[in-house]
C-alpha atoms as a PDB file:
ATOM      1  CA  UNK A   1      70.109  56.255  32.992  1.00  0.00           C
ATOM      2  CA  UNK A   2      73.616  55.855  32.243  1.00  0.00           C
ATOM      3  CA  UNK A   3      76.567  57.614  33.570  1.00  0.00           C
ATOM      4  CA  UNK A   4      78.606  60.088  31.828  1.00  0.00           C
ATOM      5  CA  UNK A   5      82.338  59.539  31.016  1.00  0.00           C
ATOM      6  CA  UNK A   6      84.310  60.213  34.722  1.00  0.00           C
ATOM      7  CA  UNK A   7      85.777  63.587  32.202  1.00  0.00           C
ATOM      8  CA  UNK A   8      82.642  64.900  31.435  1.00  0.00           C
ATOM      9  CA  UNK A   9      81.004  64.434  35.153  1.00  0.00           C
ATOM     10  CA  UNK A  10      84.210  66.220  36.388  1.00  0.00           C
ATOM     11  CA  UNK A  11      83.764  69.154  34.071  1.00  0.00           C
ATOM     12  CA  UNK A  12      80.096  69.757  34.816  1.00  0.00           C
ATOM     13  CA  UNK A  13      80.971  69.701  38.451  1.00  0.00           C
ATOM     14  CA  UNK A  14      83.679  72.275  38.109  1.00  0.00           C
ATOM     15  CA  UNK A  15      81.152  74.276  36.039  1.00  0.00           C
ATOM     16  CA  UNK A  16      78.460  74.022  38.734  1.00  0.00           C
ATOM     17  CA  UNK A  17      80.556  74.570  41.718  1.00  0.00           C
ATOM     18  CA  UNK A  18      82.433  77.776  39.797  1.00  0.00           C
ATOM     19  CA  UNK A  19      78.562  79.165  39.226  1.00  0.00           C
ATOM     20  CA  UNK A  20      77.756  78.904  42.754  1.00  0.00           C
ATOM     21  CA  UNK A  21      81.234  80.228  44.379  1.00  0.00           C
ATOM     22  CA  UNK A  22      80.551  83.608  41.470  1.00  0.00           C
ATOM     23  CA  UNK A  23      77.120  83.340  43.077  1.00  0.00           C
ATOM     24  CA  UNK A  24      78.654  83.640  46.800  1.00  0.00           C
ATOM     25  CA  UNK A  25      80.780  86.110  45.584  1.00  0.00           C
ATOM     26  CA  UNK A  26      79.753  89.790  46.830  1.00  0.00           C
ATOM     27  CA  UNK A  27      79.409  87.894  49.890  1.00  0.00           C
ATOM     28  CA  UNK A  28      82.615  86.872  50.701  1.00  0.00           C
ATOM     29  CA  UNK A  29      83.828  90.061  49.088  1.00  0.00           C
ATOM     30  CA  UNK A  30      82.390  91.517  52.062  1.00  0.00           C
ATOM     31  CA  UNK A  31      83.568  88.700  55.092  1.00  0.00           C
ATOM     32  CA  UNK A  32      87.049  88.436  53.321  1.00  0.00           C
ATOM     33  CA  UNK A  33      88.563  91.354  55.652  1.00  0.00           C
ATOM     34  CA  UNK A  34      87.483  89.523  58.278  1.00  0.00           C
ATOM     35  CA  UNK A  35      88.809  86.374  56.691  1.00  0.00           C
ATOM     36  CA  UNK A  36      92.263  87.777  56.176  1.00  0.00           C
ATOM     37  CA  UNK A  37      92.415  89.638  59.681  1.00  0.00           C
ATOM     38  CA  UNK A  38      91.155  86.610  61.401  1.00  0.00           C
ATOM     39  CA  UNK A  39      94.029  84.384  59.837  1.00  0.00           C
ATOM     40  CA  UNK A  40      96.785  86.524  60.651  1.00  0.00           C
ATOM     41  CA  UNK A  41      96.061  86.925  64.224  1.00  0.00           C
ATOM     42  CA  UNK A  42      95.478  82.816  64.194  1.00  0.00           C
ATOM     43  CA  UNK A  43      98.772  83.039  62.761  1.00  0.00           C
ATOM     44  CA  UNK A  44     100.545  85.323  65.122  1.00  0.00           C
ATOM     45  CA  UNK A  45      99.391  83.586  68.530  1.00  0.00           C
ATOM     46  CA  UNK A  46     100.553  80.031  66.508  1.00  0.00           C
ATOM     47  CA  UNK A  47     103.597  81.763  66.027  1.00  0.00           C
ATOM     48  CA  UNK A  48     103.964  83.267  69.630  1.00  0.00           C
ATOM     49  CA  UNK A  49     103.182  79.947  71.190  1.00  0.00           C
ATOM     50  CA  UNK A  50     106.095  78.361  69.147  1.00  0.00           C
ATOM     51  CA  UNK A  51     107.838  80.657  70.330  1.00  0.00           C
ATOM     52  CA  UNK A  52     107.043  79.898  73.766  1.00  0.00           C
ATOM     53  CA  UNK A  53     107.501  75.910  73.755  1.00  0.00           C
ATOM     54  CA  UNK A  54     110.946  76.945  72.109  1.00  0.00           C
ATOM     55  CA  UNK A  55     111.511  78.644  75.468  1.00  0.00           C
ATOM     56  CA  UNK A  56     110.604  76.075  77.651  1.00  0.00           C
ATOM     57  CA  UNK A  57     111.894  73.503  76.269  1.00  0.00           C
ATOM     58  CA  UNK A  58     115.147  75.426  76.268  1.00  0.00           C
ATOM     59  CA  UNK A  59     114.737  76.228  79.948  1.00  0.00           C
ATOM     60  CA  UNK A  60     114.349  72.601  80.415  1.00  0.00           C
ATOM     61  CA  UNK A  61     117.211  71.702  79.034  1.00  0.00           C
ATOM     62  CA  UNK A  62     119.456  74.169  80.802  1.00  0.00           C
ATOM     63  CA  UNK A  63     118.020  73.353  83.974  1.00  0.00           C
ATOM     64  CA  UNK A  64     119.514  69.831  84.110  1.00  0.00           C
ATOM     65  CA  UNK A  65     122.687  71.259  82.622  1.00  0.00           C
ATOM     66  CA  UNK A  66     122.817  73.795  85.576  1.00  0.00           C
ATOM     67  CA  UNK A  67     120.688  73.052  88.051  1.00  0.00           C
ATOM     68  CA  UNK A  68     119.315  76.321  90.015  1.00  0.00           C
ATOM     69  CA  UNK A  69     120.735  77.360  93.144  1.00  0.00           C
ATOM     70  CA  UNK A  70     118.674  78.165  96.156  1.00  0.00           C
ATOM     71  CA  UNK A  71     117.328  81.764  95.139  1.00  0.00           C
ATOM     72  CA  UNK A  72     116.178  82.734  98.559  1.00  0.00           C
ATOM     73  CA  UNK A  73     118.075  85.277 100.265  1.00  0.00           C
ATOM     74  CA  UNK A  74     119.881  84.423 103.568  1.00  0.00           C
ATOM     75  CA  UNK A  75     117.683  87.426 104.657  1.00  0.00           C
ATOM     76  CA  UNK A  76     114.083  86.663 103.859  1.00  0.00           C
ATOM     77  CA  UNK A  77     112.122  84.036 106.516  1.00  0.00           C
ATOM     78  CA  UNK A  78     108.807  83.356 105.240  1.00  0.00           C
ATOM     79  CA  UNK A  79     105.821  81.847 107.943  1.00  0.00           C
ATOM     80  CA  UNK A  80     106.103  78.169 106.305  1.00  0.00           C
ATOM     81  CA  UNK A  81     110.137  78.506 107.273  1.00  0.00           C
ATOM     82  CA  UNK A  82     109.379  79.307 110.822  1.00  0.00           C
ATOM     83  CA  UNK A  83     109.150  76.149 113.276  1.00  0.00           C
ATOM     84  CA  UNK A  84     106.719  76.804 116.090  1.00  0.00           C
ATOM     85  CA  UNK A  85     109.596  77.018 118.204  1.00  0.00           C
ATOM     86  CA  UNK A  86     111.494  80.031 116.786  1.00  0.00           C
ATOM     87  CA  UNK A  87     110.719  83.265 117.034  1.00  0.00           C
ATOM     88  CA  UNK A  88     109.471  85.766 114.571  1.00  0.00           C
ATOM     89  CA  UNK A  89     112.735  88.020 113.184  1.00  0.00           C
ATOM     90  CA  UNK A  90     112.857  91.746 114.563  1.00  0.00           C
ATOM     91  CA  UNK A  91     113.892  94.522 113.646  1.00  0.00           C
ATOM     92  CA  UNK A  92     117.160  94.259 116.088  1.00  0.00           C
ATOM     93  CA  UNK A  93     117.993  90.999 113.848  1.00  0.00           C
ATOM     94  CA  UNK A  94     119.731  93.251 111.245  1.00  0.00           C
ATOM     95  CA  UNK A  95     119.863  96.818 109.736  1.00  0.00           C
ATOM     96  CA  UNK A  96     117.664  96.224 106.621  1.00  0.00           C
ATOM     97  CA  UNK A  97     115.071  96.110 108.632  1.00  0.00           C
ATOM     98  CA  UNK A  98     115.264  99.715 109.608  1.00  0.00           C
ATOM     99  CA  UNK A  99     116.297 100.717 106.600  1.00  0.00           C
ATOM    100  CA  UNK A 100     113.693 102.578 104.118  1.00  0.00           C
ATOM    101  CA  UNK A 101     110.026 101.472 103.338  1.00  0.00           C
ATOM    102  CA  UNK A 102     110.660  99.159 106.365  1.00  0.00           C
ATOM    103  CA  UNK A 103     111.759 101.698 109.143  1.00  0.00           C
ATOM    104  CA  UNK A 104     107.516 102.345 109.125  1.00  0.00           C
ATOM    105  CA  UNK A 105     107.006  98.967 110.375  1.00  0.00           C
ATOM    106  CA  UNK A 106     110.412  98.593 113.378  1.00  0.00           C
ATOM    107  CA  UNK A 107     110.264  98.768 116.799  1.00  0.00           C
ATOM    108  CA  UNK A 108     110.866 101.797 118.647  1.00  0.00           C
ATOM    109  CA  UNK A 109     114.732 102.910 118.445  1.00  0.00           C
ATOM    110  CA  UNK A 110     116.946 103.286 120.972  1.00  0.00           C
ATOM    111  CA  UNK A 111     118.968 105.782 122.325  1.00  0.00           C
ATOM    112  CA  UNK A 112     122.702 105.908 123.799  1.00  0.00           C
ATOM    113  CA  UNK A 113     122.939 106.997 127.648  1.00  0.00           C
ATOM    114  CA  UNK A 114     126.681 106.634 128.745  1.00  0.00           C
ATOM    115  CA  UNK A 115     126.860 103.739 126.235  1.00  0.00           C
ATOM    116  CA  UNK A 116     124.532 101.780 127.476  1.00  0.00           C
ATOM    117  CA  UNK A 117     121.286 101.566 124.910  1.00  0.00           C
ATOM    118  CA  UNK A 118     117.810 102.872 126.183  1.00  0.00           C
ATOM    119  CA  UNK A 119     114.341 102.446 124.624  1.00  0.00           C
ATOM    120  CA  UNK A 120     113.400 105.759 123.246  1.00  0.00           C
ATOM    121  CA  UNK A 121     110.026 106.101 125.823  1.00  0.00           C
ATOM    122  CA  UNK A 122     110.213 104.826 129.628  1.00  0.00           C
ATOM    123  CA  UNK A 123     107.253 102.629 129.779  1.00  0.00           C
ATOM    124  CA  UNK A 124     106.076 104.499 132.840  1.00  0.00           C
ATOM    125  CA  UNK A 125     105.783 107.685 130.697  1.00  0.00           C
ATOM    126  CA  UNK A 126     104.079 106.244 128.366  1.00  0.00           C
ATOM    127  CA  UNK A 127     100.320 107.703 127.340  1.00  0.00           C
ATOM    128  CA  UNK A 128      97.560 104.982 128.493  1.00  0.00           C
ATOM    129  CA  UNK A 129      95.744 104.699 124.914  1.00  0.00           C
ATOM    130  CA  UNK A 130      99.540 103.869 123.750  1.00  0.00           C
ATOM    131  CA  UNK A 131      99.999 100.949 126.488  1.00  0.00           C
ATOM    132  CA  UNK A 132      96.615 100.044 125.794  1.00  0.00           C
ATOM    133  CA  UNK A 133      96.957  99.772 122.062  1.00  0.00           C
ATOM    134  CA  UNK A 134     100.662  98.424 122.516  1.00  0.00           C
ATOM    135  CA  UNK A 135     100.957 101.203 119.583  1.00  0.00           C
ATOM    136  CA  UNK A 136     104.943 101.023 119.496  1.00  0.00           C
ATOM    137  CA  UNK A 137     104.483  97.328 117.793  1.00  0.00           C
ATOM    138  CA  UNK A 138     101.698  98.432 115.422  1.00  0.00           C
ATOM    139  CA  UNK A 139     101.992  98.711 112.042  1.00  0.00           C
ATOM    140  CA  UNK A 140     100.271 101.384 109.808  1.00  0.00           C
ATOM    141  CA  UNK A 141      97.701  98.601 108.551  1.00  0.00           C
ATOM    142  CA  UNK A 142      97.385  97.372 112.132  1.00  0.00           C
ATOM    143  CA  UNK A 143      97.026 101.362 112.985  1.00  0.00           C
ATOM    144  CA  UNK A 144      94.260 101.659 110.241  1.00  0.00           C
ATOM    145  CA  UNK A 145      92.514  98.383 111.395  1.00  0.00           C
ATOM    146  CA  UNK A 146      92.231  99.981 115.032  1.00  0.00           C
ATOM    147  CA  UNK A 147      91.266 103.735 114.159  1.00  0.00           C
ATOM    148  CA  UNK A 148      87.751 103.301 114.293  1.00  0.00           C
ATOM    149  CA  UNK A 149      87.373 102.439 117.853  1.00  0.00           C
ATOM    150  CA  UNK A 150      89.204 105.224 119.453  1.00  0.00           C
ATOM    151  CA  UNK A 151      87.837 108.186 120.825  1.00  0.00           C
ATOM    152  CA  UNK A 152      89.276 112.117 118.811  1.00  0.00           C
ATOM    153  CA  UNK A 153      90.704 112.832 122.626  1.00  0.00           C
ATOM    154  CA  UNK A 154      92.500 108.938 121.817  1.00  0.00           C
ATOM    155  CA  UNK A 155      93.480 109.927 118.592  1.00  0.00           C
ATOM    156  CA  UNK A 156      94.888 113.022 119.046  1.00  0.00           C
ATOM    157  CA  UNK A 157      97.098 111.596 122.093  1.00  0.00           C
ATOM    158  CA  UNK A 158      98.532 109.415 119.684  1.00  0.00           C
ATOM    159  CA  UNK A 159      99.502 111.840 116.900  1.00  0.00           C
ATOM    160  CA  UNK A 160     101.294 113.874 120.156  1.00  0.00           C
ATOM    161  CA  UNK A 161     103.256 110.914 121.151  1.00  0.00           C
ATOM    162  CA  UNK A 162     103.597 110.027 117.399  1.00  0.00           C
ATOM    163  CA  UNK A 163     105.054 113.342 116.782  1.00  0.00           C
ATOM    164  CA  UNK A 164     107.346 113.280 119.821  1.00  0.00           C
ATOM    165  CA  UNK A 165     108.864 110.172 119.532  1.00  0.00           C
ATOM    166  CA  UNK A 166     109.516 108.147 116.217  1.00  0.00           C
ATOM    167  CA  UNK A 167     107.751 111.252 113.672  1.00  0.00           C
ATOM    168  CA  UNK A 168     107.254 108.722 110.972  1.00  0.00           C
ATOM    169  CA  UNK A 169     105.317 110.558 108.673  1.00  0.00           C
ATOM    170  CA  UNK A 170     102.593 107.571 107.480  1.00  0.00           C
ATOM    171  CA  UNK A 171     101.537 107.374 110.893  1.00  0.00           C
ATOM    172  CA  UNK A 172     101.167 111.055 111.274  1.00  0.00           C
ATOM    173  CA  UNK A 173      99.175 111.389 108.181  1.00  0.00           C
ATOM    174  CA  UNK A 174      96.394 108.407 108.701  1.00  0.00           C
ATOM    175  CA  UNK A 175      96.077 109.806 112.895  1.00  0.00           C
ATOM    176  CA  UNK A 176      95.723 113.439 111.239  1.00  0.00           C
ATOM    177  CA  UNK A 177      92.844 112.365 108.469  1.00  0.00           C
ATOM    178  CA  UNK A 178      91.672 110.430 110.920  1.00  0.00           C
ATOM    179  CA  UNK A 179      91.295 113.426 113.376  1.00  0.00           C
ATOM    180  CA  UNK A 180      89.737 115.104 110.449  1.00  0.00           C
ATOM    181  CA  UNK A 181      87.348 113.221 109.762  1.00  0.00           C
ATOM    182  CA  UNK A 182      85.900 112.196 113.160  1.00  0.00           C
ATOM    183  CA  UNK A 183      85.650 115.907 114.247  1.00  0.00           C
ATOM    184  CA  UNK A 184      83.883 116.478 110.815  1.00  0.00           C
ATOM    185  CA  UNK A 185      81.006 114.652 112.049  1.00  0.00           C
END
């Protein structure tokens, strides 16, 4: 067989492949909202990661112009900054400790007799499920973790001596539910 002129093979392609595609037609009609949608998401995370390496980079570059300063506060000790050696900070180590959110979690204050600073409870006065417990280091999650093993009689001890000395008010809540729901049983 011979071949057709490379024009006429061309133009019965074209006709063939235009046949099939209005073949195709109703449906791609129907995945062409999909089609479109799909592409303009494709290119709005393209556009959003552009936008991102433009960031970076420019980061980058300002970073060896000016180099970051230490961004740690003078303040803030974290466990991998302690040596074995040195002890943990208190709350005596400065006043934002006792200060807000963070007064829950302090040591018991002090009081001033003739000048001289007392602990706010005499050790000797002290209830024996406190001393037991050492409850005036405790924090509320240490409180929680310890709840279930104490007797109502134990429990209610603690919200009196609670309420007597420091009265912080997350403390008196989880003893109270906790009273609550032991006595429930």
């Amino acid at each position: 067989m011979a071949t057709a002129p490379y024009g006429v093979r061309l133009l019965v392609g074209a006709a063939v492949t235009a046949i099939e595609e209005t073949r195709k037609l109703p449906q791609t009609i129907l995945m062409y909202p999909m089609t479109v949608a799909s592409q303009v998401a494709h290119l709005v995370m393209k556009v959003q990661q552009d936008v991102a390496d433009l960031v970076n980079r420019g980061d980058e570059t300002l970073e060896t112009l000016f180099p970051p300063k230490d961004e740690q506060p003078e303040w803030a000790t974290f466990d991998e900054d302690l040596s074995d050696d040195a002890p943990a900070p208190s709350a005596t180590d400065g006043e934002r400790l006792t200060e807000g959110r963070f007064a829950l979690f302090t040591e018991a204050p002090e009081t001033q007799v003739d000048g001289d600073p007392q602990p706010a409870a005499a050790t000797s006065e002290l209830p024996e499920v406190v001393r037991r417990l050492d409850y005036e280091t405790l924090t509320l999650a240490q409180l929680r973790a310890r709840l279930s093993s104490l007797r109502v009689a134990d429990l209610e001890e603690l919200l009196s001596y609670e309420e007597a000395t420091k009265s912080r008010a997350p403390f008196q809540t989880l003893l109270a539910n906790r009273i609550t729901r032991a006595t429930a049983k």
